[in-house]
Structures are given as structure tokens and as C-alpha cells.
PDB file of N, CA and C in Angstrom:
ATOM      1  N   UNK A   1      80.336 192.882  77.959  1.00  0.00           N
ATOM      2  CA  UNK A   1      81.320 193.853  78.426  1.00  0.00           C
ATOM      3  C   UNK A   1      80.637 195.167  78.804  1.00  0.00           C
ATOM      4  N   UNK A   2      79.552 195.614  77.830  1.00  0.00           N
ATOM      5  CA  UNK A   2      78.639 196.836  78.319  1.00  0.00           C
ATOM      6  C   UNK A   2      77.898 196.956  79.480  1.00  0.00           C
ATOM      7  N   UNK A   3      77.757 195.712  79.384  1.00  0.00           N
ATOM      8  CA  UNK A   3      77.268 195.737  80.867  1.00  0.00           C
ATOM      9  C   UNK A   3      78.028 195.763  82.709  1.00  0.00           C
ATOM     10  N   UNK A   4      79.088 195.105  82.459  1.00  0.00           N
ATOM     11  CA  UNK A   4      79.929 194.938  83.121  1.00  0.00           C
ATOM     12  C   UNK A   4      80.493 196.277  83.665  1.00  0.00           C
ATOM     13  N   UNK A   5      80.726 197.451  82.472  1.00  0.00           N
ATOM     14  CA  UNK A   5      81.182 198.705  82.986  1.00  0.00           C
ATOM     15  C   UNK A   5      79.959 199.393  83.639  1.00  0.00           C
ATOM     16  N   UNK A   6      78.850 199.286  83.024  1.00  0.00           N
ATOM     17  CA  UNK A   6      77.360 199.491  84.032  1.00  0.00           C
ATOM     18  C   UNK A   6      77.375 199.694  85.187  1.00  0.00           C
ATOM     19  N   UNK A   7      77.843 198.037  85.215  1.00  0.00           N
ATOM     20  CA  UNK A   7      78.209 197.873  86.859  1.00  0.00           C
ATOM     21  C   UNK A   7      79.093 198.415  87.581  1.00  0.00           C
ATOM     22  N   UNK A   8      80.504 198.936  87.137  1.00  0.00           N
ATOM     23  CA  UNK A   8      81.391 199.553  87.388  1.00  0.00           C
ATOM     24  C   UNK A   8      81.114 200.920  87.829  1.00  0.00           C
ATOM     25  N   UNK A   9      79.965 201.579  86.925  1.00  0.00           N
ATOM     26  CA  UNK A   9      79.770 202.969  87.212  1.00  0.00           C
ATOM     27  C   UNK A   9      78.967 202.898  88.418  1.00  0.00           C
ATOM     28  N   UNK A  10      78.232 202.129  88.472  1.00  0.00           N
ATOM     29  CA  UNK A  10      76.894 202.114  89.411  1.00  0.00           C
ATOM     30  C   UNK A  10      78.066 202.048  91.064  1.00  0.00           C
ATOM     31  N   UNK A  11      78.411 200.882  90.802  1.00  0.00           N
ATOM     32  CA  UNK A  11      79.528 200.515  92.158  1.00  0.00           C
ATOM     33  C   UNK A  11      80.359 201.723  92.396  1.00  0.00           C
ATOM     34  N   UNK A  12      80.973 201.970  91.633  1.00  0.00           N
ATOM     35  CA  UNK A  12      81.736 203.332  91.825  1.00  0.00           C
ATOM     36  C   UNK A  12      80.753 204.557  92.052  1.00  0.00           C
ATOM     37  N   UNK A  13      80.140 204.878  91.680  1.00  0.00           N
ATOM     38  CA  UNK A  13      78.897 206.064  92.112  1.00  0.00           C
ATOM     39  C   UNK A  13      79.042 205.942  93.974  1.00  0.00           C
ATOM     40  N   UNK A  14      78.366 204.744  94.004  1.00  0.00           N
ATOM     41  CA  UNK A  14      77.879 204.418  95.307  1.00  0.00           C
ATOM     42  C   UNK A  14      78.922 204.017  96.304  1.00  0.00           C
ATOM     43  N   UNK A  15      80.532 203.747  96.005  1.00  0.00           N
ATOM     44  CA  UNK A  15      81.293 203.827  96.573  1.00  0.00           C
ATOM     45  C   UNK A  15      82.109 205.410  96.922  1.00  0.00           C
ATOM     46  N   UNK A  16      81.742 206.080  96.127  1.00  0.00           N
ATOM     47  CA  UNK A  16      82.150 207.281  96.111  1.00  0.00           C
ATOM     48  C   UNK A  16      81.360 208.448  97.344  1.00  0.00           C
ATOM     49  N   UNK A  17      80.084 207.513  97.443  1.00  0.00           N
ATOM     50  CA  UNK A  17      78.976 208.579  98.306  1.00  0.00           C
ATOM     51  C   UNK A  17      79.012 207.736  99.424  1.00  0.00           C
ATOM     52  N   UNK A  18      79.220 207.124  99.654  1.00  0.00           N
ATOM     53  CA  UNK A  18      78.483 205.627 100.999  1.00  0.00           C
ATOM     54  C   UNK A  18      79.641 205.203 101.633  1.00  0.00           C
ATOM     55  N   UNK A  19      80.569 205.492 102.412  1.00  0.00           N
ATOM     56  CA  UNK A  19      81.553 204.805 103.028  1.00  0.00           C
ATOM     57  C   UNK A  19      81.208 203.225 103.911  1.00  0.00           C
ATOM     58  N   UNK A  20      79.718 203.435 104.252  1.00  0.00           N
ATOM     59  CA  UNK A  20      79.190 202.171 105.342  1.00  0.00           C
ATOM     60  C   UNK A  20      79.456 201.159 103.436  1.00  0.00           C
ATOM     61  N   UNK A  21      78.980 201.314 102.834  1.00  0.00           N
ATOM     62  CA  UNK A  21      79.364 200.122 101.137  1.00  0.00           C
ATOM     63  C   UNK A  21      80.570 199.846 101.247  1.00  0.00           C
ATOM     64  N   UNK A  22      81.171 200.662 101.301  1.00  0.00           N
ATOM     65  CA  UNK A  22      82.854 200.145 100.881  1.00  0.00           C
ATOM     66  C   UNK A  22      83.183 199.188 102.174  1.00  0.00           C
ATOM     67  N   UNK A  23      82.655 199.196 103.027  1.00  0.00           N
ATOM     68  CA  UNK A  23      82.839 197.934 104.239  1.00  0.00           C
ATOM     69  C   UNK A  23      81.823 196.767 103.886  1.00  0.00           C
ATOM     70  N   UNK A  24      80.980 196.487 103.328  1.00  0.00           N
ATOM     71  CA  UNK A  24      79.541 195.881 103.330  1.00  0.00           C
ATOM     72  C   UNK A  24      79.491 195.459 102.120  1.00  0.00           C
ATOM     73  N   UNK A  25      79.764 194.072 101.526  1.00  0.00           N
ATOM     74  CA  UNK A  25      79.789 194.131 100.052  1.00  0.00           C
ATOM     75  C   UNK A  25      77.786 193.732 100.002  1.00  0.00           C
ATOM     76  N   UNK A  26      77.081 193.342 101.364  1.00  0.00           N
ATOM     77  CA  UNK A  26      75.516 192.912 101.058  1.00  0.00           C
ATOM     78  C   UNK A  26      74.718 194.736 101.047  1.00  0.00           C
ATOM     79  N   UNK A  27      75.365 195.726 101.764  1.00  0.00           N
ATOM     80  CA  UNK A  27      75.081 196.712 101.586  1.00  0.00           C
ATOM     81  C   UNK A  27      74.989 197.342 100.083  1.00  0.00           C
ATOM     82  N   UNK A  28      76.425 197.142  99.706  1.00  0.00           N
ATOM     83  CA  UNK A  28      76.486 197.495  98.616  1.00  0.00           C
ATOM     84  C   UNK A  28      75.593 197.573  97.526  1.00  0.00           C
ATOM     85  N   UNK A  29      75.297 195.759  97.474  1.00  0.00           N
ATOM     86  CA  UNK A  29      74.621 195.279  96.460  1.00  0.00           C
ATOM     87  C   UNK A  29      73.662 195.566  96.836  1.00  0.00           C
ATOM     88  N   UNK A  30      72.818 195.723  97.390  1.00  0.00           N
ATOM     89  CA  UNK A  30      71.526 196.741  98.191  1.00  0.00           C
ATOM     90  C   UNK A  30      71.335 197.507  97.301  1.00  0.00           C
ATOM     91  N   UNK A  31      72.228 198.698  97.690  1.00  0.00           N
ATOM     92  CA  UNK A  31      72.299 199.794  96.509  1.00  0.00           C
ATOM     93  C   UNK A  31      72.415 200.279  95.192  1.00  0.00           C
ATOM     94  N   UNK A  32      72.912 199.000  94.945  1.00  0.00           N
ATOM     95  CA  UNK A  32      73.698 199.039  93.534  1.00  0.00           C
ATOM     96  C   UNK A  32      71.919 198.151  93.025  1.00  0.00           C
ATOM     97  N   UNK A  33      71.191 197.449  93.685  1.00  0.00           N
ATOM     98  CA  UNK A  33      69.936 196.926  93.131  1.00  0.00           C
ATOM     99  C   UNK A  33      69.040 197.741  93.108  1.00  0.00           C
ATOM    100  N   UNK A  34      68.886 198.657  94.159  1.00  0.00           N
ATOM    101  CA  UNK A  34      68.288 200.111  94.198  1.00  0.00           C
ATOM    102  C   UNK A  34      68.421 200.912  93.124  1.00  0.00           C
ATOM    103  N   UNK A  35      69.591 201.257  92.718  1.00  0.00           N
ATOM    104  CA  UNK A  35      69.336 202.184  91.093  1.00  0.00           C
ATOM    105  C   UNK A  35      69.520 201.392  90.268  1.00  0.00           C
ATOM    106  N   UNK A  36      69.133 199.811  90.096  1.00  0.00           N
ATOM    107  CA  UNK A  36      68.681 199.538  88.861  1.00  0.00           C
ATOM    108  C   UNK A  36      67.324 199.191  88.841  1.00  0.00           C
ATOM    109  N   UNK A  37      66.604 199.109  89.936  1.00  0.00           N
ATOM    110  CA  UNK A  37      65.205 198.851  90.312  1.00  0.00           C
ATOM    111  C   UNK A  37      64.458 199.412  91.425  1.00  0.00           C
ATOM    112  N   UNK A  38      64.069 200.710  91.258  1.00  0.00           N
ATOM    113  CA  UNK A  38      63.675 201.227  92.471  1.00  0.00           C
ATOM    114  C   UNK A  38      63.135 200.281  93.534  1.00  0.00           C
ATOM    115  N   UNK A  39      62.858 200.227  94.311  1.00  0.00           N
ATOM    116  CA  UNK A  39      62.313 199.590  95.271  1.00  0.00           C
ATOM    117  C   UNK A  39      62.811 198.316  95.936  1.00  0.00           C
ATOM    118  N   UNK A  40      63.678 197.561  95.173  1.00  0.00           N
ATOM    119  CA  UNK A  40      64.246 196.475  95.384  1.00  0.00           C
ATOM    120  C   UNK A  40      64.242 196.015  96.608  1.00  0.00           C
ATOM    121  N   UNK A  41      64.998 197.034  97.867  1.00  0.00           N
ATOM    122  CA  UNK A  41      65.088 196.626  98.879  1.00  0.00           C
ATOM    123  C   UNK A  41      63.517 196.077  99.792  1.00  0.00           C
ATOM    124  N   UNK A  42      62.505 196.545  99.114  1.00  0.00           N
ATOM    125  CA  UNK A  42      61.322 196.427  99.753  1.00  0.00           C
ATOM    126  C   UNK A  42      60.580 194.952  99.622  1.00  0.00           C
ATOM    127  N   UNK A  43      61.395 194.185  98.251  1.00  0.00           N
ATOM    128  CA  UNK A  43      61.161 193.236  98.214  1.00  0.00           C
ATOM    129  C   UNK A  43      60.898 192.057  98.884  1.00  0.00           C
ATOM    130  N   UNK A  44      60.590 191.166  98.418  1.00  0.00           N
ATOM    131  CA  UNK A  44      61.266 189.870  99.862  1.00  0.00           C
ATOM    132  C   UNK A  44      62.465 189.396  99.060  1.00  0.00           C
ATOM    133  N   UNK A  45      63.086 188.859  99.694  1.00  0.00           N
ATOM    134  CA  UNK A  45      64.604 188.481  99.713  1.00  0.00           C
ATOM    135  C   UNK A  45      64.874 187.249  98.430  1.00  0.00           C
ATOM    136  N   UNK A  46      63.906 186.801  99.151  1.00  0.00           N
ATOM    137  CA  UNK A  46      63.503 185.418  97.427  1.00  0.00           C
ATOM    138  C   UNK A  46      63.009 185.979  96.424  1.00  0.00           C
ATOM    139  N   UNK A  47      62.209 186.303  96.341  1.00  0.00           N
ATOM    140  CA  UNK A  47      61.891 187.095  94.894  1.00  0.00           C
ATOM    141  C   UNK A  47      63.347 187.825  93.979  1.00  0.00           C
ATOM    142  N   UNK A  48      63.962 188.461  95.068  1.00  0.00           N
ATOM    143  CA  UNK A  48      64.834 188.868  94.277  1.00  0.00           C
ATOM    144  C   UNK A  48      65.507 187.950  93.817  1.00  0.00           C
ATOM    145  N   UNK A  49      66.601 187.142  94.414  1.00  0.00           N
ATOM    146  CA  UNK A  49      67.502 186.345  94.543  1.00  0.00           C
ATOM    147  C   UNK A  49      67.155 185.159  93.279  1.00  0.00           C
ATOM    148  N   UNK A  50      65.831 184.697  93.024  1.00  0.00           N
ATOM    149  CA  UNK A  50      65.312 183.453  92.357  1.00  0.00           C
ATOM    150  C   UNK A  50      64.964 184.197  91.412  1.00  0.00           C
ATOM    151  N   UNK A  51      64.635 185.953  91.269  1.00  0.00           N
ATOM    152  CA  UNK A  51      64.334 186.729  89.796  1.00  0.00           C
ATOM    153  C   UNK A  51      65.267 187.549  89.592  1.00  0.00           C
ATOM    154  N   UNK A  52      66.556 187.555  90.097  1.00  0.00           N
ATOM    155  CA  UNK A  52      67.509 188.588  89.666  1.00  0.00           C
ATOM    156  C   UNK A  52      67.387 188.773  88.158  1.00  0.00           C
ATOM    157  N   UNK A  53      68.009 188.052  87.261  1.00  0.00           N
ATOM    158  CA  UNK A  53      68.056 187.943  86.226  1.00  0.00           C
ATOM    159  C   UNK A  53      66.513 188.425  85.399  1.00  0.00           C
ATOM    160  N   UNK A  54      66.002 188.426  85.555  1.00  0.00           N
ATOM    161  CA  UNK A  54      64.132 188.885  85.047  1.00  0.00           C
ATOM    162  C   UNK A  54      63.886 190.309  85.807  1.00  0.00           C
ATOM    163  N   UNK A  55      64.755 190.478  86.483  1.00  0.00           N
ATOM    164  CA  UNK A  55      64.722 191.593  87.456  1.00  0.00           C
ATOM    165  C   UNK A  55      65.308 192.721  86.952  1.00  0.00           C
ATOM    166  N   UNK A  56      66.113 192.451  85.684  1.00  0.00           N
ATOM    167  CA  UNK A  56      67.525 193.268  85.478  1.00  0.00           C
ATOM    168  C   UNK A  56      68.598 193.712  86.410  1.00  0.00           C
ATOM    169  N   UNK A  57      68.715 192.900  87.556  1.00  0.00           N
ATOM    170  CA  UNK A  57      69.410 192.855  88.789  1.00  0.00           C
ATOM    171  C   UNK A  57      70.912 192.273  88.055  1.00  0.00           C
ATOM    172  N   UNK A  58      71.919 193.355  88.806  1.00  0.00           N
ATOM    173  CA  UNK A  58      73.411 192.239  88.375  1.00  0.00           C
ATOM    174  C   UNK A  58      73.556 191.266  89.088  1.00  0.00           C
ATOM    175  N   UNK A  59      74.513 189.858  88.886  1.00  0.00           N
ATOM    176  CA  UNK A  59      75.227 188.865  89.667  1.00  0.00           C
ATOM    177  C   UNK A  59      75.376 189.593  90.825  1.00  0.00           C
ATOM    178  N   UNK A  60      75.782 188.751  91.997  1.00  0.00           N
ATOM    179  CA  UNK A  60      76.097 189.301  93.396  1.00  0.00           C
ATOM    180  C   UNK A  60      77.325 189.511  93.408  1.00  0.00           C
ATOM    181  N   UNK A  61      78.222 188.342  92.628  1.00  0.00           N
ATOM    182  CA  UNK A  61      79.429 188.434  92.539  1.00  0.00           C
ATOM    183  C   UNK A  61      80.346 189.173  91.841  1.00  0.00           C
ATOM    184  N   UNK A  62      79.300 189.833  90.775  1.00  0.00           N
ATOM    185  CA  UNK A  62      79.543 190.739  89.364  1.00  0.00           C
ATOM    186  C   UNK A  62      79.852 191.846  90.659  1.00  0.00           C
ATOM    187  N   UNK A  63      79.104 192.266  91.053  1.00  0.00           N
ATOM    188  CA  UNK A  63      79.318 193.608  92.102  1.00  0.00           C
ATOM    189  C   UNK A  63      80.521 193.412  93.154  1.00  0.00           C
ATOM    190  N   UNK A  64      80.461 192.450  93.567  1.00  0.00           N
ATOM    191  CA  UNK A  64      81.741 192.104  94.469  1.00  0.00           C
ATOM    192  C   UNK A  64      83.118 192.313  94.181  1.00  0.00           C
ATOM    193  N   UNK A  65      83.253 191.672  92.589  1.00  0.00           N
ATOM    194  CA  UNK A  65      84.099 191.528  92.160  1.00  0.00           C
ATOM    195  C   UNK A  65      84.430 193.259  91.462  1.00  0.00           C
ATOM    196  N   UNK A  66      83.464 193.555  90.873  1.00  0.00           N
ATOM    197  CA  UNK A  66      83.805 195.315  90.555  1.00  0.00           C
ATOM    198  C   UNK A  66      83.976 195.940  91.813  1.00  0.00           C
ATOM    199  N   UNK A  67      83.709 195.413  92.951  1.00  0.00           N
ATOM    200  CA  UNK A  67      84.179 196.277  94.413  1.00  0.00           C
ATOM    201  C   UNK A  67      85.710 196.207  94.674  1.00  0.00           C
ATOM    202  N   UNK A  68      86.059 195.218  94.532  1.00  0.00           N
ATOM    203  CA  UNK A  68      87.188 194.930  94.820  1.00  0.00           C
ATOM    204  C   UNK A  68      88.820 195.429  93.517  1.00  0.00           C
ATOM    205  N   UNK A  69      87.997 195.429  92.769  1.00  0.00           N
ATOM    206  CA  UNK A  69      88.643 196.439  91.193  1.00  0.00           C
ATOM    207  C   UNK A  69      89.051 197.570  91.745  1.00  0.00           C
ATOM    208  N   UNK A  70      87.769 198.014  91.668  1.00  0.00           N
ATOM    209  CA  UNK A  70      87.958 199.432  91.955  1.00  0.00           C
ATOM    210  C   UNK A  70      88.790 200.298  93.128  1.00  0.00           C
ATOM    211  N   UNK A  71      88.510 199.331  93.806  1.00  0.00           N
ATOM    212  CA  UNK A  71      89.048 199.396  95.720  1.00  0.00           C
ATOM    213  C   UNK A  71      90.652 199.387  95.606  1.00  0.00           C
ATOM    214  N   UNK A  72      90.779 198.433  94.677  1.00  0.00           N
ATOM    215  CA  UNK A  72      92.598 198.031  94.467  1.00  0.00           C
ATOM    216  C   UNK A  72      93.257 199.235  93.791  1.00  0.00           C
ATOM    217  N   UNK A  73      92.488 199.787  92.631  1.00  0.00           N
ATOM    218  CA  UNK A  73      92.499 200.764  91.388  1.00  0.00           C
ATOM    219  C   UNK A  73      93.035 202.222  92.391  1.00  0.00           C
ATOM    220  N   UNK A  74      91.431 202.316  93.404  1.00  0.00           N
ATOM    221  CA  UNK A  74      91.387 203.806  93.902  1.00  0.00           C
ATOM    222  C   UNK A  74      91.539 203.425  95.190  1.00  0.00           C
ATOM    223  N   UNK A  75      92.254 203.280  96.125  1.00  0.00           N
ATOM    224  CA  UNK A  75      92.654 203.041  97.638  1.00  0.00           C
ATOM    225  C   UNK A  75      91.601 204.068  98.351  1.00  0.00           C
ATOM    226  N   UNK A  76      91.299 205.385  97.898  1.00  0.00           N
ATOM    227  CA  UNK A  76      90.471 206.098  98.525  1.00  0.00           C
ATOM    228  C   UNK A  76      89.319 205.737  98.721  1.00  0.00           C
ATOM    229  N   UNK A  77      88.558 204.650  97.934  1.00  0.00           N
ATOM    230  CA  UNK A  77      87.198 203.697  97.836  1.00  0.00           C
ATOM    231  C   UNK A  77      87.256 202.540  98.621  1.00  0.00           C
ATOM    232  N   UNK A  78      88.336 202.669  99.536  1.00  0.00           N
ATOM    233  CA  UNK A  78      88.411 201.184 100.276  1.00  0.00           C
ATOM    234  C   UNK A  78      87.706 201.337 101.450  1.00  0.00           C
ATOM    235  N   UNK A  79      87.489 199.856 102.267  1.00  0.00           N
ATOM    236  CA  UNK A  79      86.999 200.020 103.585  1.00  0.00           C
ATOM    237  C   UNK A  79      87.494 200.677 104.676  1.00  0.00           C
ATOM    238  N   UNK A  80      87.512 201.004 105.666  1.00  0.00           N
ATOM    239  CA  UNK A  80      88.245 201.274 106.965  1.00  0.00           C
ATOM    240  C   UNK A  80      88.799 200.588 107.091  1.00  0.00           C
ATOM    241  N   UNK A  81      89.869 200.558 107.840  1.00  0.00           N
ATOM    242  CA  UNK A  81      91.250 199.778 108.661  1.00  0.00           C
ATOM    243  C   UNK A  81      90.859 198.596 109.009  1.00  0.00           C
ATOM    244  N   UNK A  82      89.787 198.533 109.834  1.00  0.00           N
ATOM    245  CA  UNK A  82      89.114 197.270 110.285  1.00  0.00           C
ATOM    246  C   UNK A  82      88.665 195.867 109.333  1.00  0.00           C
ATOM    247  N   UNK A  83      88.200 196.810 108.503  1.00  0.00           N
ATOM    248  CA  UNK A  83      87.422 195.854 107.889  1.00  0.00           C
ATOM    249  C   UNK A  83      88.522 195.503 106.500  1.00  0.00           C
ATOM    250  N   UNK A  84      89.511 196.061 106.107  1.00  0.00           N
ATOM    251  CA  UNK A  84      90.639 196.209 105.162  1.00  0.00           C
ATOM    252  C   UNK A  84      91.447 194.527 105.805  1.00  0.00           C
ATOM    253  N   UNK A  85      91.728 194.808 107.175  1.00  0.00           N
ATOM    254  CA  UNK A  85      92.077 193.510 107.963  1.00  0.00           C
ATOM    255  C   UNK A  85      91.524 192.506 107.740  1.00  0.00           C
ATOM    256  N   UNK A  86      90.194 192.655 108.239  1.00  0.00           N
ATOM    257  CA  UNK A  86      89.598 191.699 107.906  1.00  0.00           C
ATOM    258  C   UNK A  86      89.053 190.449 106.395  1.00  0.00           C
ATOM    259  N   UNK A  87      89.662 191.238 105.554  1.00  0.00           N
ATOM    260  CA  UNK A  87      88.971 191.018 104.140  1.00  0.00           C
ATOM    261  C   UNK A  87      90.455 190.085 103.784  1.00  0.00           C
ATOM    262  N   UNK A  88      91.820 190.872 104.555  1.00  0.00           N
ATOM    263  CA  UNK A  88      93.130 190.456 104.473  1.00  0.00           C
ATOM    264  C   UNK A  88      93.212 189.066 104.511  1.00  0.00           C
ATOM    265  N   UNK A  89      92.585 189.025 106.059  1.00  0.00           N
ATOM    266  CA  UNK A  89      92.738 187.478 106.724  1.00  0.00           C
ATOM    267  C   UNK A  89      91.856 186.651 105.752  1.00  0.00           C
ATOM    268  N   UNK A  90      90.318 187.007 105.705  1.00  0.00           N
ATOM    269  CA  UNK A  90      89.841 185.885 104.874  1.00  0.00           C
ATOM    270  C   UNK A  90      90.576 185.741 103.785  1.00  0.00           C
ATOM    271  N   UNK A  91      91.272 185.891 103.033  1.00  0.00           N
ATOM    272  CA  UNK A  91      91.978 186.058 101.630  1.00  0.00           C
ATOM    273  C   UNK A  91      92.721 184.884 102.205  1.00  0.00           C
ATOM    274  N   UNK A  92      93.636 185.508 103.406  1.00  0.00           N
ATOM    275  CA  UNK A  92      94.351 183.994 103.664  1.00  0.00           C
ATOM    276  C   UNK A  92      93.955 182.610 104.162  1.00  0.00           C
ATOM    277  N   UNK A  93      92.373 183.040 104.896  1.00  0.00           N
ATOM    278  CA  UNK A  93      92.060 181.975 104.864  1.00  0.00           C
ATOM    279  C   UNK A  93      91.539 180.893 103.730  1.00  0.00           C
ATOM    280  N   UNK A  94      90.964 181.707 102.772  1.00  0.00           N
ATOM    281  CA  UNK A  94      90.353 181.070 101.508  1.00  0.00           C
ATOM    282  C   UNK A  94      91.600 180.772 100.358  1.00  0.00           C
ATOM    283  N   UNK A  95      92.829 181.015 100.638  1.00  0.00           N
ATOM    284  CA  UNK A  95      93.924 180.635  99.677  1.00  0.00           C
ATOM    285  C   UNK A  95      94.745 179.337 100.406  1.00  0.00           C
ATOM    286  N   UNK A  96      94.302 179.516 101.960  1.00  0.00           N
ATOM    287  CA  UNK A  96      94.862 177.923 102.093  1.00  0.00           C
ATOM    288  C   UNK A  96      93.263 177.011 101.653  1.00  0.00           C
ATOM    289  N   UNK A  97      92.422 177.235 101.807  1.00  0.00           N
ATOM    290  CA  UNK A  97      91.433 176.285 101.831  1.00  0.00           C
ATOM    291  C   UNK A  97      91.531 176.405 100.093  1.00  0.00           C
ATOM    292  N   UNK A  98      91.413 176.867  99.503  1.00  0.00           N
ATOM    293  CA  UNK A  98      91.781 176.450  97.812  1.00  0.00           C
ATOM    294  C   UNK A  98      92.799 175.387  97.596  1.00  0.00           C
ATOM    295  N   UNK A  99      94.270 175.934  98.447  1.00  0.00           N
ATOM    296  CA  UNK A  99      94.828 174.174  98.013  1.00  0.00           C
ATOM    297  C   UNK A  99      94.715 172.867  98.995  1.00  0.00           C
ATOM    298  N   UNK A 100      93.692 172.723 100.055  1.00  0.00           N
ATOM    299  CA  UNK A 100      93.416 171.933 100.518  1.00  0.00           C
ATOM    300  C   UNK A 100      92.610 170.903  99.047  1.00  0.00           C
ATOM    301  N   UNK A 101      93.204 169.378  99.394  1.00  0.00           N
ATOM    302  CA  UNK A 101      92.347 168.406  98.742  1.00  0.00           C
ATOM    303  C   UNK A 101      91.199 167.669  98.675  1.00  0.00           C
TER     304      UNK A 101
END
């Protein structure tokens, strides 16, 4: 759970300063890997991804999912219009493909 709000602060920090994040959940997590590991982004892409965890890197989805908390919580942390749409539709697309058999 301590950790989880970690993540919460970190996401919220960086949603609070970064409007291009609050559209970008791969941006985000960019950033949000950035202040837990300087340099991160300089990495190669595998290293991270196959050492997150050894990395002290959060889940991808851990961040996603605190994006979308927070976003619901504080409307002022949300994406632009555009991309608010867009996040809409996939929702509907991924709630019919959930009860597909």
C-alpha cells in the first residue's frame, strides 16, 4: 500500500507540471521512471522493461491505473478534449471486446 501512494505522489507531481503526461500515459511513465531513477530514459528500452523490478521502477500499469484515479478524482489533471474522446471510445471499445467469447 506504501508504495502504491508513492506512486500516487510521483504521478500526481508530474501531472500537475506536464500537461503533454496527462495525454501520454508512455510519457508519463517516462517521467514517473525518471524520478525514481535518474537517467532511465537513457536506457535501452529492454533493460528497463526485463529489469523494472531490480530497477526499483513501478508496474506500467501501477502508473496507468494511478493516472486514471487521479484524473477521475481531479478533472483539472485530465487530458485535453481530444484525447479525453479518445480514451472514451477505447473504453467502449474494450467493454464490448471483454464480453465477446
Amino acid at each position: 500500500m506504501r508504495n502504491l501512494k508513492t506512486i500516487e505522489c510521483k504521478v500526481r507531481t508530474i501531472l500537475e507540471k506536464d500537461e503533454e503526461a496527462r495525454n501520454d500515459d508512455m510519457l508519463l511513465y517516462l517521467k514517473v521512471c525518471n524520478t525514481c531513477l535518474k537517467g532511465t530514459g537513457a536506457m535501452p528500452f529492454a533493460e528497463v522493461m526485463a529489469q523494472y523490478k531490480y530497477l526499483g521502477l513501478p508496474n506500467f500499469e501501477s502508473v496507468g491505473r494511478t493516472r486514471r484515479k487521479l484524473q477521475e478524482k481531479y478533472p483539472e489533471l485530465a487530458g485535453n478534449a481530444r484525447v479525453k474522446k479518445l480514451r472514451k471510445s477505447r473504453e467502449q471499445d474494450y467493454r464490448r471486446y471483454a464480453k465477446e467469447e
